[in-house]
Every structure is written in C-alpha cells, then in structure tokens.
ModelCIF file with pLDDT and N, C-alpha, C, O atoms, coordinates in Angstrom:
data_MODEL
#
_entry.id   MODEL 
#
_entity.id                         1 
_entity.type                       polymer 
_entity.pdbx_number_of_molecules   1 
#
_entity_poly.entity_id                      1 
_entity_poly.type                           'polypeptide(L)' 
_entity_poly.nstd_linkage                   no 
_entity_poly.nstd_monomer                   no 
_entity_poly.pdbx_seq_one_letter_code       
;(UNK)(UNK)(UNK)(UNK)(UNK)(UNK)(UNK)(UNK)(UNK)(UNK)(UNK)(UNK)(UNK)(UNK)(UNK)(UNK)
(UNK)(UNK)(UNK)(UNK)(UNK)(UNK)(UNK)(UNK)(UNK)(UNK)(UNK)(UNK)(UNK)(UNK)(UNK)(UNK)
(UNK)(UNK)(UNK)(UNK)(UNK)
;
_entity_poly.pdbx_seq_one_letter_code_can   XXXXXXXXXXXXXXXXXXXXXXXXXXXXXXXXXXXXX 
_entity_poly.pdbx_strand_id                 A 
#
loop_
_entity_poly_seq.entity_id 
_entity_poly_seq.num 
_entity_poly_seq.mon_id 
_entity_poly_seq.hetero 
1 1  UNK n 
1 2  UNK n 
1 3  UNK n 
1 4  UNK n 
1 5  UNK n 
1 6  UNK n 
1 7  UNK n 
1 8  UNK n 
1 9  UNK n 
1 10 UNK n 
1 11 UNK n 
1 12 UNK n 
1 13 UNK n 
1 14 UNK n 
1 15 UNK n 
1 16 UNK n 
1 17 UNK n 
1 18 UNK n 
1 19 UNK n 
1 20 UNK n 
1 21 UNK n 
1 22 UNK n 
1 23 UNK n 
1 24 UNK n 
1 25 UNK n 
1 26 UNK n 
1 27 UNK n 
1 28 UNK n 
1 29 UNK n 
1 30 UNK n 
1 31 UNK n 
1 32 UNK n 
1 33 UNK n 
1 34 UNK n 
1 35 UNK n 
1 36 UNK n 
1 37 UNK n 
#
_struct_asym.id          A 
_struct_asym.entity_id   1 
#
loop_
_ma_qa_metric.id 
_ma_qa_metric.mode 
_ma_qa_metric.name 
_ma_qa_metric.software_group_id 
_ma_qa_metric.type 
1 global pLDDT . pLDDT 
2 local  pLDDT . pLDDT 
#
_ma_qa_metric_global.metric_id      1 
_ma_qa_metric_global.metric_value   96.27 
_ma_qa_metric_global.model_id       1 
_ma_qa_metric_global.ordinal_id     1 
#
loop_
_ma_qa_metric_local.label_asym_id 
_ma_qa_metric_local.label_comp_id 
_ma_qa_metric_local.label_seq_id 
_ma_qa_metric_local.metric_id 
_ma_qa_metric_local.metric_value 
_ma_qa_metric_local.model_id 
_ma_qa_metric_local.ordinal_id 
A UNK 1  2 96.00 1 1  
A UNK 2  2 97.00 1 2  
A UNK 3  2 97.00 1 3  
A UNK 4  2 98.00 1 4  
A UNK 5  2 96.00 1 5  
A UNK 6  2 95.00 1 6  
A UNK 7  2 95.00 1 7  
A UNK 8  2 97.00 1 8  
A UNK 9  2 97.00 1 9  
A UNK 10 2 98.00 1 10 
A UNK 11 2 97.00 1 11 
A UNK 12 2 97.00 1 12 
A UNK 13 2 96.00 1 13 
A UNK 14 2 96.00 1 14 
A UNK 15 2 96.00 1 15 
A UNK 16 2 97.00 1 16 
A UNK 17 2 97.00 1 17 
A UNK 18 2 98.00 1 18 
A UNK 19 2 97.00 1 19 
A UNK 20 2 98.00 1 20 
A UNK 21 2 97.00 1 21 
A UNK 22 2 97.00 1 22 
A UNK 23 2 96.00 1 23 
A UNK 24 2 95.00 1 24 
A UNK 25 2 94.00 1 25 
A UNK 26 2 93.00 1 26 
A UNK 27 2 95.00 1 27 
A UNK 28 2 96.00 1 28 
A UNK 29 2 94.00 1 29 
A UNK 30 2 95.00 1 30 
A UNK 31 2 95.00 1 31 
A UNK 32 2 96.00 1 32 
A UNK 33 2 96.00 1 33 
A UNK 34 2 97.00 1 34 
A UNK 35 2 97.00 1 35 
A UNK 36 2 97.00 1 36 
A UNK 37 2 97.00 1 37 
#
loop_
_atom_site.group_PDB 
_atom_site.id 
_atom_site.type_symbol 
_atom_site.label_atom_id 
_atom_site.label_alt_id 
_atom_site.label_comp_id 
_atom_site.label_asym_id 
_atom_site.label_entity_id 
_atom_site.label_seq_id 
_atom_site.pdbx_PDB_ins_code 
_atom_site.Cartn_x 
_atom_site.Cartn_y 
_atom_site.Cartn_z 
_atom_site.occupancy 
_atom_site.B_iso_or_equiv 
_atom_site.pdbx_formal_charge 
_atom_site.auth_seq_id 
_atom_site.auth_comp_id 
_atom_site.auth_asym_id 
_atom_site.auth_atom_id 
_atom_site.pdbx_PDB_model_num 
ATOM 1   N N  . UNK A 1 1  ? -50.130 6.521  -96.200 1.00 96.00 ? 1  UNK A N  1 
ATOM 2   C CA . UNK A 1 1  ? -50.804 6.834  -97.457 1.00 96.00 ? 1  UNK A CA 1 
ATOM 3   C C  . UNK A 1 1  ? -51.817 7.953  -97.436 1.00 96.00 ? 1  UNK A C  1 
ATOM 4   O O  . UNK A 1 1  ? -52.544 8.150  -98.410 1.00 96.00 ? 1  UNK A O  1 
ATOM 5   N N  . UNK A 1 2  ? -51.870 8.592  -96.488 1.00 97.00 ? 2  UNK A N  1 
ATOM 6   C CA . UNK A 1 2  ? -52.909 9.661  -96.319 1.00 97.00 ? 2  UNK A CA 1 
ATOM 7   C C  . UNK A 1 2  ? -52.183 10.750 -96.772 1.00 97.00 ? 2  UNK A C  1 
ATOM 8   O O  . UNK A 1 2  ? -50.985 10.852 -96.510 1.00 97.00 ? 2  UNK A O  1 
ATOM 9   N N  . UNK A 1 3  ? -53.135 12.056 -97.804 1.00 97.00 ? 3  UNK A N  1 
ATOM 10  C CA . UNK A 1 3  ? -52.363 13.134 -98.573 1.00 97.00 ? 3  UNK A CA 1 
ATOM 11  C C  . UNK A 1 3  ? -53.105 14.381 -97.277 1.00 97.00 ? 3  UNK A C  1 
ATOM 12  O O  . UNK A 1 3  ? -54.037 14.345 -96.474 1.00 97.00 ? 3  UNK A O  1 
ATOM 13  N N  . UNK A 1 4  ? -52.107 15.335 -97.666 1.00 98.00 ? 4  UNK A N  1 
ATOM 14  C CA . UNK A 1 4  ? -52.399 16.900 -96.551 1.00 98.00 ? 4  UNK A CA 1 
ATOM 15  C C  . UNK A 1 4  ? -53.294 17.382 -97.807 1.00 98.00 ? 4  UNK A C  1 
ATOM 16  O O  . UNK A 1 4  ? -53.109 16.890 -98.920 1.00 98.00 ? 4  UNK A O  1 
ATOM 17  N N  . UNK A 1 5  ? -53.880 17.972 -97.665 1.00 96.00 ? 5  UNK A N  1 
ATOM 18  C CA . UNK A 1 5  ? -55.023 19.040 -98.614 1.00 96.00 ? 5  UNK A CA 1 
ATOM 19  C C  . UNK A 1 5  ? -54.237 20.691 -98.550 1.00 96.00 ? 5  UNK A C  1 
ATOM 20  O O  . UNK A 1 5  ? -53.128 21.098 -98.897 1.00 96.00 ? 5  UNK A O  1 
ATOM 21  N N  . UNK A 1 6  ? -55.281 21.255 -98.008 1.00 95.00 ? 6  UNK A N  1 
ATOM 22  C CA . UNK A 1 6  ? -54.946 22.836 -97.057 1.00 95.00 ? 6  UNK A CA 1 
ATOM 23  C C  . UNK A 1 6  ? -55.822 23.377 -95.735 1.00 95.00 ? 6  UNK A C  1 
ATOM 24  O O  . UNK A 1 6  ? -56.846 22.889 -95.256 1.00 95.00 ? 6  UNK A O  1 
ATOM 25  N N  . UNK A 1 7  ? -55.131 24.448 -95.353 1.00 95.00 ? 7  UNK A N  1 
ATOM 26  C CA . UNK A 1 7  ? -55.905 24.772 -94.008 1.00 95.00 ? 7  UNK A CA 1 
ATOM 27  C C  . UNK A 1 7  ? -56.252 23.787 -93.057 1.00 95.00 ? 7  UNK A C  1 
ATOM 28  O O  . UNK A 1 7  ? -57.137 24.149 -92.282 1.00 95.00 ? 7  UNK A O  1 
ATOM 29  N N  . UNK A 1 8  ? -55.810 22.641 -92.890 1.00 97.00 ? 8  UNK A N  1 
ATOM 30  C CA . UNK A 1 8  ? -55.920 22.016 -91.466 1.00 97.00 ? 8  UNK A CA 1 
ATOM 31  C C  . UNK A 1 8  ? -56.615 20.828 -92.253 1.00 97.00 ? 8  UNK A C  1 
ATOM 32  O O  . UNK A 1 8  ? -57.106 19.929 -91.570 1.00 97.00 ? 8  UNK A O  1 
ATOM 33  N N  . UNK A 1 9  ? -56.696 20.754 -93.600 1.00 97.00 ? 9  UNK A N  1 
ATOM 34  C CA . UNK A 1 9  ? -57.150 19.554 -94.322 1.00 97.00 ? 9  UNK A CA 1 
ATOM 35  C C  . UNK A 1 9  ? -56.514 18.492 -94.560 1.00 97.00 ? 9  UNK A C  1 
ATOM 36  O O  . UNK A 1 9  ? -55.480 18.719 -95.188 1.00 97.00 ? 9  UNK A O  1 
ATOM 37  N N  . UNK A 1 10 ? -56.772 16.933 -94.219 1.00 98.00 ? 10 UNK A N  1 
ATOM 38  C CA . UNK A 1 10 ? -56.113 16.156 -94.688 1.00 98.00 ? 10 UNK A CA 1 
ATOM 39  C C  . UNK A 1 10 ? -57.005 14.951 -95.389 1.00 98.00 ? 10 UNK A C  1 
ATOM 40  O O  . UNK A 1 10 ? -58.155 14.873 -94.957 1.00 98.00 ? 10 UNK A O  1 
ATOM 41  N N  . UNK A 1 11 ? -56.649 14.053 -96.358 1.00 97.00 ? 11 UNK A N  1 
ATOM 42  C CA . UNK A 1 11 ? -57.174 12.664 -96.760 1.00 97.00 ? 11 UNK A CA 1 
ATOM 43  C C  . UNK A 1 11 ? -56.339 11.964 -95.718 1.00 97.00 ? 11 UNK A C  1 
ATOM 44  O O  . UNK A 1 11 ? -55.185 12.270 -95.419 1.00 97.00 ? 11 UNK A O  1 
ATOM 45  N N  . UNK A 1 12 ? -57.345 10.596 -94.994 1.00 97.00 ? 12 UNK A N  1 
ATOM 46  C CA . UNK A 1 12 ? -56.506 9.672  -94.538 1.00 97.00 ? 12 UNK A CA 1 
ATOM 47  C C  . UNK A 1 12 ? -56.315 8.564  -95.947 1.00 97.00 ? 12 UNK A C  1 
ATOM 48  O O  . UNK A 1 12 ? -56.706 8.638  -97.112 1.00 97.00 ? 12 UNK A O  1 
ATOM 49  N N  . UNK A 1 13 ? -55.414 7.409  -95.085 1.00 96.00 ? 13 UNK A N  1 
ATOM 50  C CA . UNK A 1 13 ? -55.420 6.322  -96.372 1.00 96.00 ? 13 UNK A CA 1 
ATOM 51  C C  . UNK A 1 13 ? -56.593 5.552  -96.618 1.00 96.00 ? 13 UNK A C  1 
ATOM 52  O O  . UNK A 1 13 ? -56.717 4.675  -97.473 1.00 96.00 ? 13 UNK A O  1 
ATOM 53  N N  . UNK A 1 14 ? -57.442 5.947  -95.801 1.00 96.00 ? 14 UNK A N  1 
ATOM 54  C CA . UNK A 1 14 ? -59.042 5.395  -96.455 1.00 96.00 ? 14 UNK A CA 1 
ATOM 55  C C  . UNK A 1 14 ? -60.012 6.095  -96.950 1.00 96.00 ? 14 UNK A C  1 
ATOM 56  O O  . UNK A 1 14 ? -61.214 5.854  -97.055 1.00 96.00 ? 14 UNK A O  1 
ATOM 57  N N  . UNK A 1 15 ? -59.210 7.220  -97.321 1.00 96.00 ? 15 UNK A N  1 
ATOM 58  C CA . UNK A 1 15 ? -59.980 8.424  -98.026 1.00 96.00 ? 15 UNK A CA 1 
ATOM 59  C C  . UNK A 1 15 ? -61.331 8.896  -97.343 1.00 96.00 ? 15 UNK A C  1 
ATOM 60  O O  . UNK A 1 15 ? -62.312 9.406  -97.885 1.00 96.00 ? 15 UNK A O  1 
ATOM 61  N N  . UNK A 1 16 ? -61.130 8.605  -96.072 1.00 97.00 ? 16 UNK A N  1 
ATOM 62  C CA . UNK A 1 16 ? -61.846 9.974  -95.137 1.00 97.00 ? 16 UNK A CA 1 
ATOM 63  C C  . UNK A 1 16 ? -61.080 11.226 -95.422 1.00 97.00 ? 16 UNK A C  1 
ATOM 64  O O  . UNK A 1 16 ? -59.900 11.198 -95.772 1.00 97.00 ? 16 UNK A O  1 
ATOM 65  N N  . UNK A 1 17 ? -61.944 12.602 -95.226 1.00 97.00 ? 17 UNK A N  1 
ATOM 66  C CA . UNK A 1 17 ? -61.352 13.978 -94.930 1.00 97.00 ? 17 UNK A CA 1 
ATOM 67  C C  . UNK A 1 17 ? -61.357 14.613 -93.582 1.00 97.00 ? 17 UNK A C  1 
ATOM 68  O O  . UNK A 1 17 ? -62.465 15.045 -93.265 1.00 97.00 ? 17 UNK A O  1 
ATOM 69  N N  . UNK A 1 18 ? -60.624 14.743 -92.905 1.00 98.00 ? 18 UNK A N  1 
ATOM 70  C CA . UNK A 1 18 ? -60.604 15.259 -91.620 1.00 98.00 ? 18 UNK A CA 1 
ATOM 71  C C  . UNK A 1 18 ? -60.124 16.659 -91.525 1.00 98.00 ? 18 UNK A C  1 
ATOM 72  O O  . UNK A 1 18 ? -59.570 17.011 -92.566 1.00 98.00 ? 18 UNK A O  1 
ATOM 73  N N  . UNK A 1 19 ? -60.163 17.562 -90.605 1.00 97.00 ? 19 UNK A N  1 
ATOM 74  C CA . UNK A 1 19 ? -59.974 18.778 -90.198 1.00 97.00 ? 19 UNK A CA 1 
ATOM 75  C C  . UNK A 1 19 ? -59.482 18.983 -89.062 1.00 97.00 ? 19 UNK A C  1 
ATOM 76  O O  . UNK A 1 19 ? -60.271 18.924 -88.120 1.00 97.00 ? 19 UNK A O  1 
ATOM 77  N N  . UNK A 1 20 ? -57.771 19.345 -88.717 1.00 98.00 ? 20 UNK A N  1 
ATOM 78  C CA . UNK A 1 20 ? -57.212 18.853 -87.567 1.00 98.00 ? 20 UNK A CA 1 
ATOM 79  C C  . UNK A 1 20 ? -57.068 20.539 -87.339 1.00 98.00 ? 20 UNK A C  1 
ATOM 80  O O  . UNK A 1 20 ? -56.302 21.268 -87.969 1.00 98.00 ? 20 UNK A O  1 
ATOM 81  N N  . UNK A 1 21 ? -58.028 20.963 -86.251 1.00 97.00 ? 21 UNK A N  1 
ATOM 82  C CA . UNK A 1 21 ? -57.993 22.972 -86.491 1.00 97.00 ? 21 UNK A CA 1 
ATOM 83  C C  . UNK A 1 21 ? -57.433 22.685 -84.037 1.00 97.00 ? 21 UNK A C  1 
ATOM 84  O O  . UNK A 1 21 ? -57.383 21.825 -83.159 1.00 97.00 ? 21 UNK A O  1 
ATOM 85  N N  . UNK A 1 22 ? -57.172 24.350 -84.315 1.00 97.00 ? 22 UNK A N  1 
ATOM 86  C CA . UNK A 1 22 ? -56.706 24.641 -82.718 1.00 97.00 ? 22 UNK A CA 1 
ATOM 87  C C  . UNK A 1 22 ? -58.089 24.606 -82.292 1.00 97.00 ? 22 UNK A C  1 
ATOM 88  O O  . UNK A 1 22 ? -58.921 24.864 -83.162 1.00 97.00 ? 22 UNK A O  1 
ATOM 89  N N  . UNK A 1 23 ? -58.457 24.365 -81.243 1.00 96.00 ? 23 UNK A N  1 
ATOM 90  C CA . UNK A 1 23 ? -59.556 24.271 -80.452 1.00 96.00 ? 23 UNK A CA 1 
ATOM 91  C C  . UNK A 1 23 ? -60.197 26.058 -79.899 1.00 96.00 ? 23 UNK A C  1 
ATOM 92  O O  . UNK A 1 23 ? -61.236 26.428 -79.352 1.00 96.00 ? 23 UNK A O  1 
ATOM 93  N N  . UNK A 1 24 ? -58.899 26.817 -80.415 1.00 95.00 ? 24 UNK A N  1 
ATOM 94  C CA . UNK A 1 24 ? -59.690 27.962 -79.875 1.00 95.00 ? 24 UNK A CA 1 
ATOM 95  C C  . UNK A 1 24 ? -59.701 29.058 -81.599 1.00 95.00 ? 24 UNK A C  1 
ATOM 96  O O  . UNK A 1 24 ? -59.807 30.282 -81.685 1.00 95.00 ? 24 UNK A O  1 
ATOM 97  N N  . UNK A 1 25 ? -59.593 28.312 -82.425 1.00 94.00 ? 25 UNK A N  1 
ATOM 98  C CA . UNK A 1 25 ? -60.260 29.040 -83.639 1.00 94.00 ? 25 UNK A CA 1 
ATOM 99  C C  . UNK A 1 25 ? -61.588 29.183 -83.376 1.00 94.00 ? 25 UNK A C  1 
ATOM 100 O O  . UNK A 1 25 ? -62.099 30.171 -83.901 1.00 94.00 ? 25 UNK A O  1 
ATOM 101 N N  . UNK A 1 26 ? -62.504 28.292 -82.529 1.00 93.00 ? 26 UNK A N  1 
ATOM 102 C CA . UNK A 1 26 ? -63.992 28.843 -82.489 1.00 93.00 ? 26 UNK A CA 1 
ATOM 103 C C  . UNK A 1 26 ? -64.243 30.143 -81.875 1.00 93.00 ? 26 UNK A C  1 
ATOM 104 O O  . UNK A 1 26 ? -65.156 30.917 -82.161 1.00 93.00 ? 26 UNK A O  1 
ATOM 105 N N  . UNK A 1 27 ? -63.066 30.338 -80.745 1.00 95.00 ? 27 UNK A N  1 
ATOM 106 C CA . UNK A 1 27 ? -63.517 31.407 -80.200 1.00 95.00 ? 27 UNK A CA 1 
ATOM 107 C C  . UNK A 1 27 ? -63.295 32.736 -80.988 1.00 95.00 ? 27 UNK A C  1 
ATOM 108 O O  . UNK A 1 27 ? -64.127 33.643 -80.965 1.00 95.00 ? 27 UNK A O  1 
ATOM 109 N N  . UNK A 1 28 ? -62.099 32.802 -81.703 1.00 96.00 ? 28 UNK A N  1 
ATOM 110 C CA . UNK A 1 28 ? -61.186 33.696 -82.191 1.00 96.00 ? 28 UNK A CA 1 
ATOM 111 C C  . UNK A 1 28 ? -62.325 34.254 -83.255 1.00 96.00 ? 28 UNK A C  1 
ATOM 112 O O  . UNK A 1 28 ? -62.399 35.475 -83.395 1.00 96.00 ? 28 UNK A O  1 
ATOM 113 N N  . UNK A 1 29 ? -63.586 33.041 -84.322 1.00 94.00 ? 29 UNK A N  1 
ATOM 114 C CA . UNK A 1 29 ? -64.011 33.011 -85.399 1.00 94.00 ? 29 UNK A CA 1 
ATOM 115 C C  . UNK A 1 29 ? -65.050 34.038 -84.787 1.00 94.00 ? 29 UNK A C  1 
ATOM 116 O O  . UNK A 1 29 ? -65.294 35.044 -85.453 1.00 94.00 ? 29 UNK A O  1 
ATOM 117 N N  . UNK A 1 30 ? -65.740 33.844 -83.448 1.00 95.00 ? 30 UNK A N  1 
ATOM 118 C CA . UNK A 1 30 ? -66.468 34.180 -82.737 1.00 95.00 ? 30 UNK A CA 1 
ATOM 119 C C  . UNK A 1 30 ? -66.467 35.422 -82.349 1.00 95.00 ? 30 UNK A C  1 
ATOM 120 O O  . UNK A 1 30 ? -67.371 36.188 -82.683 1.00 95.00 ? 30 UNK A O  1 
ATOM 121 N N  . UNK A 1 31 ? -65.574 35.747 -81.683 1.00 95.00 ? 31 UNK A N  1 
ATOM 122 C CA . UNK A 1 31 ? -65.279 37.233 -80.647 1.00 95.00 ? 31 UNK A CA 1 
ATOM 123 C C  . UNK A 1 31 ? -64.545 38.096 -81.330 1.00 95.00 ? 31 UNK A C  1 
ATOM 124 O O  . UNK A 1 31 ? -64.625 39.264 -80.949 1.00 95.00 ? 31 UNK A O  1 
ATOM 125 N N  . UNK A 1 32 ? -63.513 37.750 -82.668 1.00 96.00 ? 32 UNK A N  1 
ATOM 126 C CA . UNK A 1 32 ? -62.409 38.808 -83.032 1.00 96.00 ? 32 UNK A CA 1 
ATOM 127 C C  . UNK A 1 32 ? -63.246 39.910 -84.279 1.00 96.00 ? 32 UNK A C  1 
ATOM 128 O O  . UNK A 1 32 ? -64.175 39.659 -85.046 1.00 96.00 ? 32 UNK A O  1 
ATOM 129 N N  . UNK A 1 33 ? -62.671 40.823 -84.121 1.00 96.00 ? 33 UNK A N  1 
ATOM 130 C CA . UNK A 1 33 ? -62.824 42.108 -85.275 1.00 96.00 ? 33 UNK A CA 1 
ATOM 131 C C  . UNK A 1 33 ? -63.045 41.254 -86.780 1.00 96.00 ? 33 UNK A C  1 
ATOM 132 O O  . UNK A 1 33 ? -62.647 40.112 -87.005 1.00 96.00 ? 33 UNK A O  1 
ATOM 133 N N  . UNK A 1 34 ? -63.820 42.184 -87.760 1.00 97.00 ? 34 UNK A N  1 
ATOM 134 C CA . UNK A 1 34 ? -63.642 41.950 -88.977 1.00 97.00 ? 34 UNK A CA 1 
ATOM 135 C C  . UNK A 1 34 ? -62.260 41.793 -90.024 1.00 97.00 ? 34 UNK A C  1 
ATOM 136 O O  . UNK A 1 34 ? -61.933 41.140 -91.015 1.00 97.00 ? 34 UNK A O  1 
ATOM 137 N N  . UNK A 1 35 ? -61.614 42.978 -88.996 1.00 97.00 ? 35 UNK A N  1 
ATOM 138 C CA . UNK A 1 35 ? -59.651 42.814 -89.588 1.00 97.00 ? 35 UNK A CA 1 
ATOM 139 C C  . UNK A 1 35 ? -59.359 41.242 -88.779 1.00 97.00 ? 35 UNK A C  1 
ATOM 140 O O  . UNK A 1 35 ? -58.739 40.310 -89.292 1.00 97.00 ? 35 UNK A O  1 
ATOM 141 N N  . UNK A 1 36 ? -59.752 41.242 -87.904 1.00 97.00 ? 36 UNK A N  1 
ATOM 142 C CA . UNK A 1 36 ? -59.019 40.241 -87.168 1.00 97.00 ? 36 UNK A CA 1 
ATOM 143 C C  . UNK A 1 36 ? -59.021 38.915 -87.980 1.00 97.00 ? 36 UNK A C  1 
ATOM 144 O O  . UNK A 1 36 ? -58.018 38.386 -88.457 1.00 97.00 ? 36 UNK A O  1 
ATOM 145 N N  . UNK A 1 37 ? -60.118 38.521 -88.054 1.00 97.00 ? 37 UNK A N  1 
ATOM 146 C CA . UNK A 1 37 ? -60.669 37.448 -88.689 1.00 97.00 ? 37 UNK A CA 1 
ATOM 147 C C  . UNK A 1 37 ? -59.912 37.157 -89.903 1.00 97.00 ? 37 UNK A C  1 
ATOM 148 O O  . UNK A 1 37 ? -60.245 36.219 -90.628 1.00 97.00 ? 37 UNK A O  1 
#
C-alpha cells in the first residue's frame, strides 16, 4: 500500500515519506560543476 512520489520519493503504507537516494549523490552534490549538477 505504499505510493512512489518523485525523485527517490516514496509514501510507505503508514504514510511515512522516505527518500531512497545513491549514497554517492552527496558527493556528486558536493564536488561536481554547476553544469554538472
């Protein structure tokens, strides 16, 4: 019973929101170019 949202968003069936992202988007958010990003 849990719905997908967007971008790595989901509802579970107890209507928490979670964020299931790659572990190295921090770095990428971090270190890459303004194009990059």
């Amino acid at each position: 019973g849990g719905a997908p949202v967007q971008c790595g968003w989901l509802t579970d069936r107890f209507g928490v929101s979670w964020q299931i992202v790659p572990r190295m988007m921090d770095e990428w958010m971090r270190t890459g170019t303004a194009g990059q990003v």
